[in-house]
Protein backbone atom coordinates (compact mmCIF):
# COMPACT_ATOMS: atom_id res chain seq x y z
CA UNK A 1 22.82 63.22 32.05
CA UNK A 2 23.41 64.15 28.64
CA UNK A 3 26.44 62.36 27.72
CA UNK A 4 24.12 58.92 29.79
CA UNK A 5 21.55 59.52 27.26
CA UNK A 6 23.61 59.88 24.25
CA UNK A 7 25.72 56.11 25.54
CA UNK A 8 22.40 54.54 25.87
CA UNK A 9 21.43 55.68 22.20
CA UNK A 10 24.57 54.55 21.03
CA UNK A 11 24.27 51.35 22.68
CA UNK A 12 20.69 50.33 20.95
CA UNK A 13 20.34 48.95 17.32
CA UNK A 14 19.25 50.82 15.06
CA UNK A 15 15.61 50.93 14.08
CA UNK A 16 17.10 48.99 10.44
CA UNK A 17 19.60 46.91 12.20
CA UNK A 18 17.19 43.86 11.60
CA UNK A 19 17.78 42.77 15.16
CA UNK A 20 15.74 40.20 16.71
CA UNK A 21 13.51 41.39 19.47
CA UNK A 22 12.26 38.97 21.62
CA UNK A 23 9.02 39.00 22.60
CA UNK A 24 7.21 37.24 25.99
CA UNK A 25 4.49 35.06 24.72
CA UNK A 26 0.97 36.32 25.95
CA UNK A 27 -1.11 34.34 28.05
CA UNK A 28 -3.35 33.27 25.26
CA UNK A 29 -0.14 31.88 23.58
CA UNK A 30 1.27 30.14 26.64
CA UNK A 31 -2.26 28.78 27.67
CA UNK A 32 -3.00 27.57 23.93
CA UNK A 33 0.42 26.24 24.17
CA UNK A 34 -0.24 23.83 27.03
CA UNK A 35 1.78 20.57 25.47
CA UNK A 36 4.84 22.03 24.42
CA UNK A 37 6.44 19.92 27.09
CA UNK A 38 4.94 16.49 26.00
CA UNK A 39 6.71 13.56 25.02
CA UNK A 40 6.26 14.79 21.33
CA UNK A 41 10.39 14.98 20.30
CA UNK A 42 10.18 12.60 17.81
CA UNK A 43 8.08 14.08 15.41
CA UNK A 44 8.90 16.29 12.37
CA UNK A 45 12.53 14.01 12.26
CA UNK A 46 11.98 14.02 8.15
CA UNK A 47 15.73 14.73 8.09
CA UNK A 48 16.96 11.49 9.99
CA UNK A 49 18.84 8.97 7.92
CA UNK A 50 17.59 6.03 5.71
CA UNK A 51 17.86 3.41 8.35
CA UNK A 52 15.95 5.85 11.29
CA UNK A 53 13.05 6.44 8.63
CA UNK A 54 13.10 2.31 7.88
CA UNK A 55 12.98 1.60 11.61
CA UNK A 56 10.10 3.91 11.82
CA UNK A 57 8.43 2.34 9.43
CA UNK A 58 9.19 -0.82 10.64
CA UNK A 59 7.93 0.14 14.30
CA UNK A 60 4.82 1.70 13.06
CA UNK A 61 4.00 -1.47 11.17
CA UNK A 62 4.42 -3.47 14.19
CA UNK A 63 2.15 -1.32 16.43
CA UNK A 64 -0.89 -1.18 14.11
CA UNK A 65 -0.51 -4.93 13.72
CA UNK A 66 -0.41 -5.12 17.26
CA UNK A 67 -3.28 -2.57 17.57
CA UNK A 68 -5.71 -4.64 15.14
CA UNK A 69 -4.73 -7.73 17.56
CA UNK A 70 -6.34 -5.41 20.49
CA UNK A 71 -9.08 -4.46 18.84
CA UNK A 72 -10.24 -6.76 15.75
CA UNK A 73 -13.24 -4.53 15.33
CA UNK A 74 -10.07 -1.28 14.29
CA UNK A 75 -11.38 0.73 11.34
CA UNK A 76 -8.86 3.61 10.92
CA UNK A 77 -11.47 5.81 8.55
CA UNK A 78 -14.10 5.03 11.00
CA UNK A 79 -11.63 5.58 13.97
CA UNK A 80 -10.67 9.04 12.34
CA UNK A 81 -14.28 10.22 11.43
CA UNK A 82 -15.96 9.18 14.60
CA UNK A 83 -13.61 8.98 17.48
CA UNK A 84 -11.31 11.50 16.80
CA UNK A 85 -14.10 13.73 15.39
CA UNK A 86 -15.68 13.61 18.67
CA UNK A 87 -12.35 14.09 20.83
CA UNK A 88 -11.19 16.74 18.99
CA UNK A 89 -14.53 18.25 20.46
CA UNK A 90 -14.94 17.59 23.77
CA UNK A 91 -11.32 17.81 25.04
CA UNK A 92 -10.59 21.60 23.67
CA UNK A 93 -14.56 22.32 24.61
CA UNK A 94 -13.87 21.00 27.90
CA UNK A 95 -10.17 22.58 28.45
CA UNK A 96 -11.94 26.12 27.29
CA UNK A 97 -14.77 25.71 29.58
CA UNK A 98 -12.12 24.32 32.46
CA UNK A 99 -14.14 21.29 32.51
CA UNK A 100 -12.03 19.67 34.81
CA UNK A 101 -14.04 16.22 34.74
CA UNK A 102 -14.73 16.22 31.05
CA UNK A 103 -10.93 16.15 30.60
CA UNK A 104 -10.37 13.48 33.42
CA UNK A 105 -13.00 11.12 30.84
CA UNK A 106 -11.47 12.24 27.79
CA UNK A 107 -7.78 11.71 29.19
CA UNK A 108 -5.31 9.93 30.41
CA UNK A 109 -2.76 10.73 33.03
CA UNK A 110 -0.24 12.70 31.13
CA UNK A 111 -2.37 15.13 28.85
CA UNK A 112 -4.74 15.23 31.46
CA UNK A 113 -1.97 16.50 34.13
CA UNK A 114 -0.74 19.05 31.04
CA UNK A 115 -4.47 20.54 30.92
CA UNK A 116 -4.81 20.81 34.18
CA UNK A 117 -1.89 22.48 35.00
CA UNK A 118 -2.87 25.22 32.17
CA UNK A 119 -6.52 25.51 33.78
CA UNK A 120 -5.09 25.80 37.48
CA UNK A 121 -3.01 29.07 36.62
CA UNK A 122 -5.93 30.46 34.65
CA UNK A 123 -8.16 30.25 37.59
CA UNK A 124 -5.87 32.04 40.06
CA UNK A 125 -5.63 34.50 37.38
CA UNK A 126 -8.96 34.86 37.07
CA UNK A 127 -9.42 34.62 33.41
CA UNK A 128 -11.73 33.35 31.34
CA UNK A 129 -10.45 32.00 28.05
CA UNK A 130 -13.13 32.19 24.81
CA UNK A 131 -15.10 28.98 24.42
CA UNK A 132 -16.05 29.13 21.28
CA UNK A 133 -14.54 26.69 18.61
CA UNK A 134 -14.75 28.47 14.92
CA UNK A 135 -13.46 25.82 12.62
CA UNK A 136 -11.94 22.20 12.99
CA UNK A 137 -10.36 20.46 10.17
CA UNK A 138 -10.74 16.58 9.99
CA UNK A 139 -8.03 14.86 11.56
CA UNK A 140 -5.45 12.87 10.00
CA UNK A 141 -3.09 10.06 10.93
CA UNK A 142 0.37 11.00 11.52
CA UNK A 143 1.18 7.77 12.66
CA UNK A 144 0.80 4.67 14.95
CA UNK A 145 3.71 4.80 17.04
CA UNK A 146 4.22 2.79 20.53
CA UNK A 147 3.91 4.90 23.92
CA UNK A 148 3.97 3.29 27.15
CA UNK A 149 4.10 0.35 25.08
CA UNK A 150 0.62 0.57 23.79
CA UNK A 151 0.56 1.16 19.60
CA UNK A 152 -0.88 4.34 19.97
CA UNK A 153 -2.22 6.28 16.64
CA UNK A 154 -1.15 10.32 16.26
CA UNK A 155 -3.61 12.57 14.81
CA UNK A 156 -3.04 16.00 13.35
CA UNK A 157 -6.60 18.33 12.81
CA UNK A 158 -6.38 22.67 12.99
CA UNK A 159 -8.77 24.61 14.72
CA UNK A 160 -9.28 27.99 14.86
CA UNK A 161 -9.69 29.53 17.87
CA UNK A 162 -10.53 33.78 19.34
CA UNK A 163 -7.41 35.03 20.98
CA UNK A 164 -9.92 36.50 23.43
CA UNK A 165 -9.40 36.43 27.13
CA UNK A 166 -11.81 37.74 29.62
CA UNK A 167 -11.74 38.90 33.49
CA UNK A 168 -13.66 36.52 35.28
CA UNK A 169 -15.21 39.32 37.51
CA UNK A 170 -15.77 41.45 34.67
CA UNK A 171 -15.98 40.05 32.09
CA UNK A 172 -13.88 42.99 30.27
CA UNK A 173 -11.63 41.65 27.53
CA UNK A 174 -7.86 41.88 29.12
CA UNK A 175 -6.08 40.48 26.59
CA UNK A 176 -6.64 39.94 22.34
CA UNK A 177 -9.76 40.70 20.48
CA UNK A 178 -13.20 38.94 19.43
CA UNK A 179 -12.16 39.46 16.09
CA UNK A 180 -8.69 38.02 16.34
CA UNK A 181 -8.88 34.30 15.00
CA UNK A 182 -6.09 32.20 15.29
CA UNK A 183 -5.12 28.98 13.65
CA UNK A 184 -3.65 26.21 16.13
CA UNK A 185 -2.26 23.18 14.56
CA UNK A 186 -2.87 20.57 16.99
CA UNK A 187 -1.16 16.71 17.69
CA UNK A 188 -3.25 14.42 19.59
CA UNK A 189 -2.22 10.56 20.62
CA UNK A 190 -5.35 8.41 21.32
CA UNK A 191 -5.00 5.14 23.56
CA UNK A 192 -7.45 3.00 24.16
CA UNK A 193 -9.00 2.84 27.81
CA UNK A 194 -8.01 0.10 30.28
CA UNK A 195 -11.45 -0.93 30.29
CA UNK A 196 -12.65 -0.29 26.77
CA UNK A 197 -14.03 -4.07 26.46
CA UNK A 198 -17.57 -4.47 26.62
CA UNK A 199 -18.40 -6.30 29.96
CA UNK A 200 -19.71 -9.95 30.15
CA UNK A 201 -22.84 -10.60 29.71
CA UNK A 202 -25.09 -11.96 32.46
CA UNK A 203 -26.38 -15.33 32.41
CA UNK A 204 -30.04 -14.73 31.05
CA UNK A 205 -32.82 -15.62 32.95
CA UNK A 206 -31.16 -16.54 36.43
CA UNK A 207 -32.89 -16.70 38.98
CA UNK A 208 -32.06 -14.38 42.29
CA UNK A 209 -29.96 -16.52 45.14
CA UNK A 210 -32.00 -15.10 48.00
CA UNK A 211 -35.05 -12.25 48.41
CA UNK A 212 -37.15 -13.27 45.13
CA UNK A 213 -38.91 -10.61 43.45
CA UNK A 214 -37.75 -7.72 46.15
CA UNK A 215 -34.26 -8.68 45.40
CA UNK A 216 -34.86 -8.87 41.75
CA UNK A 217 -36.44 -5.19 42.02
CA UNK A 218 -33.21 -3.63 44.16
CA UNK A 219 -31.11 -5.43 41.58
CA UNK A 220 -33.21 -3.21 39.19
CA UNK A 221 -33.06 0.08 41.17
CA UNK A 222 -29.51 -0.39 41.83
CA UNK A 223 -28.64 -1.41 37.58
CA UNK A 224 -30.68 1.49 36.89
CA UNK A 225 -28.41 3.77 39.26
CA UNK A 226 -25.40 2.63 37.47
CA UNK A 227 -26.59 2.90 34.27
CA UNK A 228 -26.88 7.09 34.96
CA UNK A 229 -23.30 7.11 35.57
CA UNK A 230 -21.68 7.61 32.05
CA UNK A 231 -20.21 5.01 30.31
CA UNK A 232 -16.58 5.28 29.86
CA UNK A 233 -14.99 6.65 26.78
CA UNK A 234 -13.85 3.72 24.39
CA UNK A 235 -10.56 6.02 23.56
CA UNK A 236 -8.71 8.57 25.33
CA UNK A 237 -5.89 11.11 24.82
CA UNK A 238 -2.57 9.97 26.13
CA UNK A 239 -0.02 12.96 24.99
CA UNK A 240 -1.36 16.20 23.11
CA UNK A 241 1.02 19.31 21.84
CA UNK A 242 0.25 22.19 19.82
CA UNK A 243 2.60 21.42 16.28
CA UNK A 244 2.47 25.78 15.48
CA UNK A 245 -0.64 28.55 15.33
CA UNK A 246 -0.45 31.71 13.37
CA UNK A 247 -3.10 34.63 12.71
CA UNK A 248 -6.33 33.85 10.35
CA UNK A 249 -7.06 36.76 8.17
């Protein structure tokens, strides 16, 4: 037993070795963490040659051309200060809260599929991630890039959020602290929705086909039923990762 022991102690670094010890991200970390596996490669290529950095260039050109012929009413200050503002809101408000149709309106199929992958294993967990949203930098264009061959504009913003998860039963903190504010560096890419373009407008003063005034009053009860639905967000998240997040002190 001895001479096990003394092998074993021979066979670990020493404490000044300066060996790396990995360690297992903590649930916080891998739920924070939910679009590591987005289609985010390209970025942070500052090292590729001349001619990759002129055909980026050259692309992202093309797409905000191409963006401004989608939408002749494209501002990017305005784009930045009130759409973004807003999504950079409600889809980390509704991903804490596991909001699960807040993030269906804010997203599209990919980040939306990423989020609510990350929610899913938190609920069979039973944990309860901290809602509360401390601090959130305004966003700022990375780029306009093509994905899915829509020119699509990337946004960068922080926000710093409590490493604080919570049983669901208990409501006991499992995991991090109240105080223990993290930092999250954050890449969104915004596409507009399929059917961001304002509807037609009816004809004004026609007359009903058939049923007179009754049908012009169920044509009122039924407009004023479908105006209660909400009306659909002019933007959504297409792709979303988390660039880095470190401890605030």
């Amino acid at each position: 037993g001895a001479a096990g022991a003394a092998g074993a102690a021979a066979d670990a670094p020493p404490a000044d070795s300066g060996a790396v010890v990995v360690r297992e991200p903590t649930f916080w970390e891998k739920a924070t963490n939910f679009g590591s596996g987005s289609g985010f490669g390209w970025f942070g290529d500052a090292a590729g040659s001349v001619g990759d950095r002129i055909f980026g260039e050259t692309e992202q050109a093309e797409a905000l051309r191409e963006l401004r012929e989608l939408m002749p009413d494209f501002d990017m200050d305005k784009f930045l200060t009130e759409e973004v503002a807003q999504k950079q809101r409600d889809v980390l408000g509704a991903y804490l809260r596991g909001d699960m149709e807040a993030l269906r309106r804010c997203c599209r199929d990919a980040a939306y599929g990423a989020l609510h992958k990350s929610v899913m294993e938190r609920e069979a967990h039973q944990l309860q991630m901290d809602e509360r949203l401390l601090f959130l930098s305004d966003p700022e264009i990375e780029s306009v890039r093509y994905i899915g061959g829509m020119p699509t504009p990337v946004v960068s913003f922080e926000a710093h959020q409590l490493n604080c998860v919570r049983s669901k039963s208990t409501k006991q903190i499992v995991e991090g602290d109240e105080d223990d504010i993290r930092a999250v560096h954050y890449l969104f890419a915004l596409q507009p929705t399929e059917d961001w373009a304002e509807p037609e407008p009816e004809a004004a003063g026609e007359a009903p086909a058939d049923g007179g005034e009754a049908g012009g009053e169920a044509g009122g009860e039924e407009g004023r039923e479908k105006s209660k639905e909400p009306p659909p967000d002019k933007w959504q998240v297409t792709e979303l990762a988390v660039r880095g997040m470190q401890s605030v002190y």
